[in-house]
N, C-alpha and C. Protein backbone atom coordinates (compact mmCIF):
# COMPACT_ATOMS: atom_id res chain seq x y z
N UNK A 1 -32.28 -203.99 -41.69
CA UNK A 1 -32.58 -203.62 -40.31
C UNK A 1 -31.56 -204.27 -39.38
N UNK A 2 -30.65 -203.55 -38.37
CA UNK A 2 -29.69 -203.50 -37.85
C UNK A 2 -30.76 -204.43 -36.27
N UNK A 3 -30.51 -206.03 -35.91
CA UNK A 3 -31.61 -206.24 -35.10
C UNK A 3 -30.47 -206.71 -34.06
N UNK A 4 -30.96 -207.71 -32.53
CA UNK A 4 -30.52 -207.98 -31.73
C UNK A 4 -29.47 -208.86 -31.95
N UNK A 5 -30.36 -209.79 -32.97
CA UNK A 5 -29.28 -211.14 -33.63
C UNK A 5 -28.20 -210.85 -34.36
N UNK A 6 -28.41 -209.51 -35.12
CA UNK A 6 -27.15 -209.57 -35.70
C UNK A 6 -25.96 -208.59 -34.73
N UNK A 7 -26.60 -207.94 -33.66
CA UNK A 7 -25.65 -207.21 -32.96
C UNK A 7 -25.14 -208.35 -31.92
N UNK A 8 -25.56 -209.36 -31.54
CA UNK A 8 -25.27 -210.42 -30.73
C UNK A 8 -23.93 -211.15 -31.76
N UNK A 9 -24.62 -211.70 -32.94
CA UNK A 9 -23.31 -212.59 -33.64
C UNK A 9 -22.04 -211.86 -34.07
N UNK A 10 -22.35 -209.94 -34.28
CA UNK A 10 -21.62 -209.44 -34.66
C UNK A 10 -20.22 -209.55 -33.67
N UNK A 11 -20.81 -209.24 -31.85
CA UNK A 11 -20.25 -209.24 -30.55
C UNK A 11 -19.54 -210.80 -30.45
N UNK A 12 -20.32 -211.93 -30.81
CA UNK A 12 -19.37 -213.08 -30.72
C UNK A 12 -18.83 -213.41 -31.79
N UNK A 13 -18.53 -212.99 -32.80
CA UNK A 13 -17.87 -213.20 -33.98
C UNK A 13 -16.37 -212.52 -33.75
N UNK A 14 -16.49 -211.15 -33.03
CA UNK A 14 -15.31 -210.02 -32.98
C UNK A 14 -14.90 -211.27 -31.20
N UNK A 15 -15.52 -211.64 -30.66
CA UNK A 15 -14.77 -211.93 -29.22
C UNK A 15 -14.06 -213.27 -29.95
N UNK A 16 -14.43 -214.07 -31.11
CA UNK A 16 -13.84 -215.22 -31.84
C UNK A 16 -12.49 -214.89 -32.34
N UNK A 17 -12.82 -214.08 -33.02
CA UNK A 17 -11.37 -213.03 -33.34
C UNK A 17 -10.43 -212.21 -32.35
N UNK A 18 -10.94 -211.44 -31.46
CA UNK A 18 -10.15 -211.21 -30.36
C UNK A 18 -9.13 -212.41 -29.92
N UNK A 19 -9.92 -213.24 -29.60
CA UNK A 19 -9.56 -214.54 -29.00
C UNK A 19 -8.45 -215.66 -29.53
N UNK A 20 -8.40 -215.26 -30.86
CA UNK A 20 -7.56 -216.33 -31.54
C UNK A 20 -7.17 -214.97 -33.15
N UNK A 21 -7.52 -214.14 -33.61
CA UNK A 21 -6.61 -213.74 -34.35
C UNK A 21 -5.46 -213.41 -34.24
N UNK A 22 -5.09 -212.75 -32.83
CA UNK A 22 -3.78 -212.23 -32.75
C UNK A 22 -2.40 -213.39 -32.39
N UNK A 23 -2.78 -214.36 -32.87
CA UNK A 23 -1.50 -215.47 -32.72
C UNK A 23 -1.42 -215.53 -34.08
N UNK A 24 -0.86 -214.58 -34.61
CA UNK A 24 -0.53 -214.75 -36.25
C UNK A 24 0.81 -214.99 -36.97
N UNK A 25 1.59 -215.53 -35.84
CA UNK A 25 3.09 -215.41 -36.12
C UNK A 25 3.14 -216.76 -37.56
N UNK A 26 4.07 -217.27 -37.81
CA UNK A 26 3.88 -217.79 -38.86
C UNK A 26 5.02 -219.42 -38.11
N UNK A 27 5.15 -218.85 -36.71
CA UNK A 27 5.21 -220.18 -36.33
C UNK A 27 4.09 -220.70 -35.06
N UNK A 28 2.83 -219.74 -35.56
CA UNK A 28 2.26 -219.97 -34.39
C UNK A 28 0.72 -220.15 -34.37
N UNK A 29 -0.27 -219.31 -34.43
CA UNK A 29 -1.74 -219.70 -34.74
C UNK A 29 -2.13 -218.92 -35.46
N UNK A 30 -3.17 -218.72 -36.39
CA UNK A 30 -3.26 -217.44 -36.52
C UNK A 30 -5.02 -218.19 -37.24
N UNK A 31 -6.31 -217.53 -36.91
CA UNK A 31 -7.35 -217.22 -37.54
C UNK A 31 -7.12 -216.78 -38.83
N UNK A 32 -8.01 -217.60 -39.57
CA UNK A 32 -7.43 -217.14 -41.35
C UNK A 32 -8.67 -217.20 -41.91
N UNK A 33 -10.06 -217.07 -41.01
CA UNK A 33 -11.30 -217.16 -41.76
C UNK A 33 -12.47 -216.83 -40.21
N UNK A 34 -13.80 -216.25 -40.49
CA UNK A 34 -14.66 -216.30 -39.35
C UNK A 34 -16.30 -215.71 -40.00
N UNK A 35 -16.88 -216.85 -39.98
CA UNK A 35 -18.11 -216.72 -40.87
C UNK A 35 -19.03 -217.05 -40.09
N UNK A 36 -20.63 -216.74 -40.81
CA UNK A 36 -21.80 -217.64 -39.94
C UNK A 36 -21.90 -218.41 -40.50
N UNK A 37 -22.40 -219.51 -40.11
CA UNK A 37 -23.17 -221.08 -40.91
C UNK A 37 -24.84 -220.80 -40.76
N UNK A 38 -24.94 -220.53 -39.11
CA UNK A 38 -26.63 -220.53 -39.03
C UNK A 38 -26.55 -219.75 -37.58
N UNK A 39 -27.73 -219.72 -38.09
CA UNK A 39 -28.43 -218.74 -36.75
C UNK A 39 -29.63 -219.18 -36.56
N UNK A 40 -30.20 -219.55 -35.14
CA UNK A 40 -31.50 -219.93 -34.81
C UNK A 40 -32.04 -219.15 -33.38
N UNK A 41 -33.35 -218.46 -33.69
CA UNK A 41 -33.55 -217.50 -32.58
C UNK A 41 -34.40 -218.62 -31.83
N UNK A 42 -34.02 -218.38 -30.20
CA UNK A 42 -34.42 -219.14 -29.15
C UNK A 42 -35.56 -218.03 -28.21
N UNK A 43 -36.40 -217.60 -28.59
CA UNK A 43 -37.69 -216.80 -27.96
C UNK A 43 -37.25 -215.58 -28.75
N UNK A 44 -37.90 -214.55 -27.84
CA UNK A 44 -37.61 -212.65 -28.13
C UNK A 44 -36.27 -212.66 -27.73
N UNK A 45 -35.74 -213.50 -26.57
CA UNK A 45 -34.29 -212.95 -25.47
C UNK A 45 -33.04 -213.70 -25.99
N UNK A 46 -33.23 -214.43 -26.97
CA UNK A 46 -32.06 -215.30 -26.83
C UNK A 46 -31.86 -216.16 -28.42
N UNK A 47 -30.15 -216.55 -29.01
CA UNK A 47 -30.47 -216.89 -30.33
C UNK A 47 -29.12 -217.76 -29.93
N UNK A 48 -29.10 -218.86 -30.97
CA UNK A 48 -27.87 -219.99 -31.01
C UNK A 48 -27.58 -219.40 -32.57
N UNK A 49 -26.59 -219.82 -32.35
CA UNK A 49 -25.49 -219.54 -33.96
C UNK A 49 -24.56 -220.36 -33.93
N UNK A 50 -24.19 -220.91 -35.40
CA UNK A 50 -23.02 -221.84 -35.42
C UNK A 50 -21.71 -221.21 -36.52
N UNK A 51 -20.71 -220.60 -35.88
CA UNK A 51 -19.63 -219.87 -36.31
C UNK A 51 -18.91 -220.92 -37.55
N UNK A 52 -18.13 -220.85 -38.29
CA UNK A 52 -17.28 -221.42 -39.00
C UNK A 52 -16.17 -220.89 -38.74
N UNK A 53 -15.19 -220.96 -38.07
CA UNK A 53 -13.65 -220.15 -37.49
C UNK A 53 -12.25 -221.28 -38.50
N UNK A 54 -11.71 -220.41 -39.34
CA UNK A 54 -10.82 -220.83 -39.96
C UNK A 54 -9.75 -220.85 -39.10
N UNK A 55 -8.52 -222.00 -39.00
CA UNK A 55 -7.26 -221.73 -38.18
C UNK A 55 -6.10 -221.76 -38.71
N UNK A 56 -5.38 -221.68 -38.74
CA UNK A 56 -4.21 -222.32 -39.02
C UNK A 56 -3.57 -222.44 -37.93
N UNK A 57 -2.63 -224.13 -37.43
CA UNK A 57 -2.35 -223.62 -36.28
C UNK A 57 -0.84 -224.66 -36.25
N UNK A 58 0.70 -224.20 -36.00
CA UNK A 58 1.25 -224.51 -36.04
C UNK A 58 2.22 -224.81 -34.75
N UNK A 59 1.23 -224.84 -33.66
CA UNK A 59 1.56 -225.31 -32.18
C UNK A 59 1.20 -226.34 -31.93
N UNK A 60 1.66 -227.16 -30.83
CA UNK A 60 0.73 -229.03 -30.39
C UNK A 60 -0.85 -228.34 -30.27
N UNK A 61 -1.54 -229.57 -30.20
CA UNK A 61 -2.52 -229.65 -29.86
C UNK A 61 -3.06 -228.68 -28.79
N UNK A 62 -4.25 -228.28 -29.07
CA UNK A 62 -4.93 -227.11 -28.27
C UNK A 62 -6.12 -227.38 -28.35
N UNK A 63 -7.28 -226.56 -27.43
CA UNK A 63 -8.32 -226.34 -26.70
C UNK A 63 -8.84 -225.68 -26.59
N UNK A 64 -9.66 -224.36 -27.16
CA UNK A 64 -9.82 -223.51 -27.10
C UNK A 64 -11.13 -223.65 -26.09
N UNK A 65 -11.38 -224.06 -24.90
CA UNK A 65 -12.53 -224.64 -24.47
C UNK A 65 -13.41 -223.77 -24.44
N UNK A 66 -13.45 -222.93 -23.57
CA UNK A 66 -14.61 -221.82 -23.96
C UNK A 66 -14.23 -220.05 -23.98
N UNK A 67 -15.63 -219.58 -24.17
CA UNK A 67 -15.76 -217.98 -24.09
C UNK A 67 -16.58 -217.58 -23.77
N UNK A 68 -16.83 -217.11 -22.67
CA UNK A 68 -17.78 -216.48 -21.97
C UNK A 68 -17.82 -214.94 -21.81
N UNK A 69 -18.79 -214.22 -22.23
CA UNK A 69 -18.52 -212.68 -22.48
C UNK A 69 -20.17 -212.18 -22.17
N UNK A 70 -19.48 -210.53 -21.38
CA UNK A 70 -20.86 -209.89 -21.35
C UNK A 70 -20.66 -208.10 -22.06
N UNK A 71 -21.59 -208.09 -22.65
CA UNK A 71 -21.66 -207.08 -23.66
C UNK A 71 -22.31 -205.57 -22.18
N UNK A 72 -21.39 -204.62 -22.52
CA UNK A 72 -22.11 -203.63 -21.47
C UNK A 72 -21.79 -202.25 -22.28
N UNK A 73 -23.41 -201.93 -21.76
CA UNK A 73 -23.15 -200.24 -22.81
C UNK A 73 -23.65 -199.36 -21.21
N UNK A 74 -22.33 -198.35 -21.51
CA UNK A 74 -22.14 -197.35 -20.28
C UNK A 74 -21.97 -198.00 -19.03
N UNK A 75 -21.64 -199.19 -18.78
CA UNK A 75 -21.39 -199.75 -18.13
C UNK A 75 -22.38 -200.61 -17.32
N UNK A 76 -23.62 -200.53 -17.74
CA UNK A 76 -24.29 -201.74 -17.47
C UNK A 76 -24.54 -202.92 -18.65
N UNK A 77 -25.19 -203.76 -17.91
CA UNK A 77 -24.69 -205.36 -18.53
C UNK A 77 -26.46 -204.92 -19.67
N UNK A 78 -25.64 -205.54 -21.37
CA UNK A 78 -26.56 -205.47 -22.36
C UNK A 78 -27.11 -206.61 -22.60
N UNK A 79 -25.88 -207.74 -22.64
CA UNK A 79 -26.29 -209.20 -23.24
C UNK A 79 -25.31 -209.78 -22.76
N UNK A 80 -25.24 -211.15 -22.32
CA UNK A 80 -24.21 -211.84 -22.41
C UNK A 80 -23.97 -213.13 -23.56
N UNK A 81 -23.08 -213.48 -23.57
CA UNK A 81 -23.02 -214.60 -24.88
C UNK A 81 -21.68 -215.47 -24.41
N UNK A 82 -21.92 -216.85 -25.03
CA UNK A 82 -20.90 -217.99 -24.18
C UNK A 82 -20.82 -218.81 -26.20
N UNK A 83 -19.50 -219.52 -25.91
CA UNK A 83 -19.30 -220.91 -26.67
C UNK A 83 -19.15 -221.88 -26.60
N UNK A 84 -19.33 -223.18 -27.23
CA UNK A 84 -18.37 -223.98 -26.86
C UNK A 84 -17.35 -223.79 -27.21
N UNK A 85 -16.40 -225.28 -27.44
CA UNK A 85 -15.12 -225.24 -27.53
C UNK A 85 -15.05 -226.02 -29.14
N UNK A 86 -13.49 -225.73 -29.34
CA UNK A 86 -12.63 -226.01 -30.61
C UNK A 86 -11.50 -226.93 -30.07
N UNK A 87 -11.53 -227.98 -30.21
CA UNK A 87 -9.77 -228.43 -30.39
C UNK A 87 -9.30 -228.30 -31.59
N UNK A 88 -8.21 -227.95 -31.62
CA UNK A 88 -7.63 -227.11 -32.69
C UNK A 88 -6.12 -228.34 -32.76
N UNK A 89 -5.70 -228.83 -33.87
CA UNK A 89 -5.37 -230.00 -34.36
C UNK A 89 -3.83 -229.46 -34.95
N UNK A 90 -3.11 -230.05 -33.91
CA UNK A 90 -1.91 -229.65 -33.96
C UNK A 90 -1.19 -229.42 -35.66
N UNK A 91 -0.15 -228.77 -36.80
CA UNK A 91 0.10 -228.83 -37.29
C UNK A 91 -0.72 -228.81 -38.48
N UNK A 92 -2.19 -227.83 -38.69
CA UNK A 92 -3.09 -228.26 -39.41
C UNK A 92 -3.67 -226.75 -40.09
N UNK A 93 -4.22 -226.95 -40.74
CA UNK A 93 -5.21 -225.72 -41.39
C UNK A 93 -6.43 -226.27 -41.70
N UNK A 94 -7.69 -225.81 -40.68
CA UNK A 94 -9.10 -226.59 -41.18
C UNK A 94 -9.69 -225.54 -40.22
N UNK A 95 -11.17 -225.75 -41.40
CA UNK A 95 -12.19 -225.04 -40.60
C UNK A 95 -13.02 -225.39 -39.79
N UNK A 96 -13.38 -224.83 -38.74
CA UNK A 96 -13.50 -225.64 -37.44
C UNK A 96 -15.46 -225.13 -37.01
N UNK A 97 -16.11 -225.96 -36.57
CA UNK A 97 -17.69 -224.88 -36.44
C UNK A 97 -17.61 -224.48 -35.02
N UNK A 98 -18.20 -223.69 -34.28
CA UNK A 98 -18.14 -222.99 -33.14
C UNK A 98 -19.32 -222.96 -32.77
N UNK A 99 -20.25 -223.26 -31.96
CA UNK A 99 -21.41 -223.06 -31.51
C UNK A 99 -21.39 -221.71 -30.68
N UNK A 100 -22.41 -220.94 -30.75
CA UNK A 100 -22.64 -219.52 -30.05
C UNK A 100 -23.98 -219.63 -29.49
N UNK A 101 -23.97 -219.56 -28.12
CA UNK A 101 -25.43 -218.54 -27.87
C UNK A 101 -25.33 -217.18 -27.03
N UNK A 102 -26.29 -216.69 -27.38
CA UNK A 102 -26.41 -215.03 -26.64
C UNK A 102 -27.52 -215.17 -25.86
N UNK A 103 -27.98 -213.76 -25.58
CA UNK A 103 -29.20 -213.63 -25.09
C UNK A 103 -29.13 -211.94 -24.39
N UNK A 104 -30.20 -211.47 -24.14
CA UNK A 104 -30.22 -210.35 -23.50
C UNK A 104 -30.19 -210.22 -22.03
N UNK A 105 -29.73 -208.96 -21.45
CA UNK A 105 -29.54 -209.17 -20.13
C UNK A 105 -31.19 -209.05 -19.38
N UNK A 106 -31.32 -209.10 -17.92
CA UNK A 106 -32.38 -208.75 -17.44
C UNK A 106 -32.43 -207.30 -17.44
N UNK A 107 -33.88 -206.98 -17.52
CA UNK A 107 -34.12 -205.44 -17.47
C UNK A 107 -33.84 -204.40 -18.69
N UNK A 108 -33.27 -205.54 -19.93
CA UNK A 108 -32.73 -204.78 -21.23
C UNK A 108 -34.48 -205.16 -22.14
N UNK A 109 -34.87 -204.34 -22.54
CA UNK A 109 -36.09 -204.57 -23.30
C UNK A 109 -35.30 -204.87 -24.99
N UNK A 110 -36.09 -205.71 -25.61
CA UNK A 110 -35.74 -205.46 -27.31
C UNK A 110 -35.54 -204.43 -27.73
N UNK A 111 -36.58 -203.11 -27.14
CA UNK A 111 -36.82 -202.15 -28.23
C UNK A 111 -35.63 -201.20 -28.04
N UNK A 112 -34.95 -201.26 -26.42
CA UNK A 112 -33.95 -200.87 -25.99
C UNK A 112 -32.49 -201.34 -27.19
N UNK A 113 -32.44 -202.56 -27.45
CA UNK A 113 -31.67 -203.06 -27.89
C UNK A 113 -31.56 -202.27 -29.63
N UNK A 114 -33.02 -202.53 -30.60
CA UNK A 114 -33.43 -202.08 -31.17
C UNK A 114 -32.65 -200.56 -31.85
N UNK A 115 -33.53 -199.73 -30.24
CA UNK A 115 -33.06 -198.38 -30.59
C UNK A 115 -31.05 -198.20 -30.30
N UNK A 116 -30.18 -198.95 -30.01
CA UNK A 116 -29.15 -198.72 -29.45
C UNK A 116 -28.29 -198.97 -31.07
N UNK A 117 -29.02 -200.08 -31.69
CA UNK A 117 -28.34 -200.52 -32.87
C UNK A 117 -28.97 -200.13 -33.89
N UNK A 118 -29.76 -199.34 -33.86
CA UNK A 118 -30.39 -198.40 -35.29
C UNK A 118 -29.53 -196.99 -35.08
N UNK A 119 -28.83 -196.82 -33.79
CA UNK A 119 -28.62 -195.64 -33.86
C UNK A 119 -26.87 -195.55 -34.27
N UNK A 120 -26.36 -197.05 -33.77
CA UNK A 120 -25.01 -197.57 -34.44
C UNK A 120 -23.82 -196.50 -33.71
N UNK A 121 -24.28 -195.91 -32.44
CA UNK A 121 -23.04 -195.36 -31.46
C UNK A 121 -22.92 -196.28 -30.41
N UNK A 122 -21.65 -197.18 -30.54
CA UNK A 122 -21.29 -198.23 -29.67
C UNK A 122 -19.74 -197.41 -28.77
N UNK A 123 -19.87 -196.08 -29.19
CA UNK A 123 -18.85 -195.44 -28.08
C UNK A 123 -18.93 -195.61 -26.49
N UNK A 124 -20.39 -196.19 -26.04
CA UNK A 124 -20.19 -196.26 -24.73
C UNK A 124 -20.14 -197.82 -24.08
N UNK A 125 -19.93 -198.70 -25.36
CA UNK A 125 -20.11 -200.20 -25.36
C UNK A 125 -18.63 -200.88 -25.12
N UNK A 126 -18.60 -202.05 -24.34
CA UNK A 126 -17.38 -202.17 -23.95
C UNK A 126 -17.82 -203.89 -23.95
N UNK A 127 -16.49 -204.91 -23.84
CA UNK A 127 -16.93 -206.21 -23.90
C UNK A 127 -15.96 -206.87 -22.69
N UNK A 128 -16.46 -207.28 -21.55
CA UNK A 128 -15.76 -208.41 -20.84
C UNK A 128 -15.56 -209.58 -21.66
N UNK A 129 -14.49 -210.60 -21.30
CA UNK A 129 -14.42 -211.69 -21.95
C UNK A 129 -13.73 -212.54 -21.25
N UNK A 130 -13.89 -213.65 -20.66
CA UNK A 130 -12.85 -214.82 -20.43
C UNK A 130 -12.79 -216.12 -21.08
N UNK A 131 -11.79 -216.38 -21.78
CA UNK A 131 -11.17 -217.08 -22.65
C UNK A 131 -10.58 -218.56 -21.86
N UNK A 132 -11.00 -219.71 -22.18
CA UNK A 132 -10.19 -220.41 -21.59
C UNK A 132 -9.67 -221.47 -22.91
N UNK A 133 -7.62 -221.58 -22.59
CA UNK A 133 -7.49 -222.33 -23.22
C UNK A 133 -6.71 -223.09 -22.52
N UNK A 134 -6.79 -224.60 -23.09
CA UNK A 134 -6.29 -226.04 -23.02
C UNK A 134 -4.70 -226.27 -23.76
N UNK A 135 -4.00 -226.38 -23.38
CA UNK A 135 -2.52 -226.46 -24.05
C UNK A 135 -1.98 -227.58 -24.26
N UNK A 136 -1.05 -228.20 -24.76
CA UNK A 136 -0.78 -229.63 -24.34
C UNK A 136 -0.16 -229.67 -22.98
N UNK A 137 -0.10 -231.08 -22.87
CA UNK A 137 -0.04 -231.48 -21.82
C UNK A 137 -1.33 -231.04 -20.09
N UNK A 138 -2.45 -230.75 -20.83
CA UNK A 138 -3.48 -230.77 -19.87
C UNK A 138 -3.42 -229.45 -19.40
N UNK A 139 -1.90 -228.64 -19.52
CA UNK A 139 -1.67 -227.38 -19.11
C UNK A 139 -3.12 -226.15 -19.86
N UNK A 140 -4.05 -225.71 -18.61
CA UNK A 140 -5.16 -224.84 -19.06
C UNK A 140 -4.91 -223.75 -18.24
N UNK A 141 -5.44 -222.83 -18.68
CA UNK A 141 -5.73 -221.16 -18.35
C UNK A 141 -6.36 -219.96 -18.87
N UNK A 142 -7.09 -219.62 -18.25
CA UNK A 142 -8.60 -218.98 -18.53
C UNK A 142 -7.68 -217.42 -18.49
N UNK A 143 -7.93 -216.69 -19.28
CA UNK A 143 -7.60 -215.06 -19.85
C UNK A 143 -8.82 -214.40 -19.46
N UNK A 144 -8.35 -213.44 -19.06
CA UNK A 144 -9.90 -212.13 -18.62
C UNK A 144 -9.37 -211.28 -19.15
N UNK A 145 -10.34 -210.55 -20.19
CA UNK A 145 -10.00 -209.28 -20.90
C UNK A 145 -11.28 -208.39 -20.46
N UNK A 146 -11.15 -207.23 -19.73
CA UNK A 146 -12.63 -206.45 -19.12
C UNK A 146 -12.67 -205.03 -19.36
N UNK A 147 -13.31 -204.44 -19.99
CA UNK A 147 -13.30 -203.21 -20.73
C UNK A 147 -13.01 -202.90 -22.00
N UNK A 148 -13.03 -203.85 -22.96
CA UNK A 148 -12.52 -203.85 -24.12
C UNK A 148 -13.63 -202.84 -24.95
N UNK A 149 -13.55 -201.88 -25.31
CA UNK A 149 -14.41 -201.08 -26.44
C UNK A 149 -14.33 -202.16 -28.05
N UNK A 150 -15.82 -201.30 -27.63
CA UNK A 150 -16.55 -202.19 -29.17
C UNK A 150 -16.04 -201.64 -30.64
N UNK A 151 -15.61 -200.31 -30.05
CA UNK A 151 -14.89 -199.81 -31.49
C UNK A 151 -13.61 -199.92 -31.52
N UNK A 152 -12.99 -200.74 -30.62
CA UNK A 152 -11.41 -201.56 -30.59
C UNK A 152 -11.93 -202.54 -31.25
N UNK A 153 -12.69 -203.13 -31.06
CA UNK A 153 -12.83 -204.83 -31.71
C UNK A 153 -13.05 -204.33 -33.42
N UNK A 154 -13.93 -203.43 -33.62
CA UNK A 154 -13.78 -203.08 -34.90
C UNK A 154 -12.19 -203.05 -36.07
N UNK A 155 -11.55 -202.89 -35.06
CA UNK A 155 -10.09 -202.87 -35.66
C UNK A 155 -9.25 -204.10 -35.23
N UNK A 156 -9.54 -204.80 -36.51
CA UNK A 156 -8.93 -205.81 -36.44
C UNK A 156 -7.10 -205.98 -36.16
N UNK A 157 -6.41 -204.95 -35.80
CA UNK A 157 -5.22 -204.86 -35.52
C UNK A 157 -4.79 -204.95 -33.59
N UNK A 158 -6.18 -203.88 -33.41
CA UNK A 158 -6.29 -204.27 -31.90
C UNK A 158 -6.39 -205.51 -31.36
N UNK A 159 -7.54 -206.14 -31.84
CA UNK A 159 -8.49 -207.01 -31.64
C UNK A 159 -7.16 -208.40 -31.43
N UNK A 160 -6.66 -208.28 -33.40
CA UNK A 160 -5.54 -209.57 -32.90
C UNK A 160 -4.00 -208.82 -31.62
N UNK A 161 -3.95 -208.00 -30.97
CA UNK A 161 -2.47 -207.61 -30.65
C UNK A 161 -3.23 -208.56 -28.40
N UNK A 162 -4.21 -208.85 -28.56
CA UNK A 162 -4.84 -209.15 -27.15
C UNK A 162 -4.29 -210.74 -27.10
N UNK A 163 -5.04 -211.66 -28.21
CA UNK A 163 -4.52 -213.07 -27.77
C UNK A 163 -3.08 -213.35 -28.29
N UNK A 164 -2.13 -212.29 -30.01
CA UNK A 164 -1.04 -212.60 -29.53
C UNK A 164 -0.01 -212.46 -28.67
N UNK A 165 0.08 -211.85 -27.55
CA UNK A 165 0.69 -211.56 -26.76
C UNK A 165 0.56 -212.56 -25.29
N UNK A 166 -0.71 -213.15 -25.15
CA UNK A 166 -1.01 -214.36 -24.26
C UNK A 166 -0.61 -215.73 -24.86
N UNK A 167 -1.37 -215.91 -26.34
CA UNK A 167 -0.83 -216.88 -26.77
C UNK A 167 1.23 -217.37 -27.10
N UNK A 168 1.35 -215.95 -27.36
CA UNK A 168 3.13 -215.77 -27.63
C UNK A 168 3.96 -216.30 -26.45
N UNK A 169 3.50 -215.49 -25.39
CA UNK A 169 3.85 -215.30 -23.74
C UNK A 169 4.04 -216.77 -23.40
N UNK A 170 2.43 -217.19 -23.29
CA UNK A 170 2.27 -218.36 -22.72
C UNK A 170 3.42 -219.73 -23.39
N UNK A 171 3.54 -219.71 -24.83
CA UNK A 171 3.88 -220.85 -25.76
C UNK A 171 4.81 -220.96 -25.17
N UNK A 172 5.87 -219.69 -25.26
CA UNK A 172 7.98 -219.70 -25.38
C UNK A 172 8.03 -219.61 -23.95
């Protein structure tokens, strides 16, 4: 059964990946793993999850401080979902845990949710996201990505071509 929790971790698992797969250069970052550890539901509206995000990361020291994202189908707001942060360890390959919570928006019922993901057409689903990262030297800056389709994130080619081009940009 296709439920809220797993369409919530599915949405912050793909914004984890958005967010950090596409720095895949091989002198540069690249996501090399993105799993669940746990999931704990917080009422009917709301669930914490703890990500496992593989890195490899061959830049100084970084920050991935947070992610804040709201899930919208046809253009109203479905759920929103936030993280903490990762420092990500200059010159290293380790797996890192990620804390997630979601929750549903106001005025979105379960059964709403329910029927949207039994029926598995996310053509009218789209994901805001702002990304903030920490660079060395204290140097930070928050990324807004707004309209992103849910069946872009499905393709993991899209998904990474968003942060390498910020992360690339920003580094050189």
């Amino acid at each position: 059964m296709f439920s809220m929790r797993r369409l919530l971790l599915f949405i912050a698992t793909a914004a984890v990946l958005l967010m950090a797969a596409g720095c895949s250069t091989d002198k540069g970052f690249k996501v090399t793993s993105c799993s669940v550890a746990s999931v704990t539901p917080n009422g009917l509206k709301a669930l914490k999850a703890v990500l496992k995000v593989g890195i490899t990361n061959n830049l100084p020291n970084l920050t991935i401080s947070k992610i804040d994202g709201v899930i919208n189908n046809n253009g109203l707001p479905l759920a929103t979902f936030n993280t903490g942060k990762i420092k990500v360890a200059k010159h290293s390959d380790k797996v890192y845990p990620l804390t997630c919570s979601g929750s549903i928006a106001d005025g979105v019922g379960l059964m709403d949710l329910l029927k949207l993901a039994t029926s598995q057409d996310f053509s009218g689903m789209t994901v805001d996201l702002a990304v903030k990262v920490k660079f060395f030297l204290g140097i930070s800056k928050t990324f807004r990505f707004n309209d992103i389709k849910v069946t872009d994130l499905l393709e993991p080619s899209v998904a990474a071509a968003y942060l390498e081009l910020v992360i690339n940009e920003t580094m050189i």
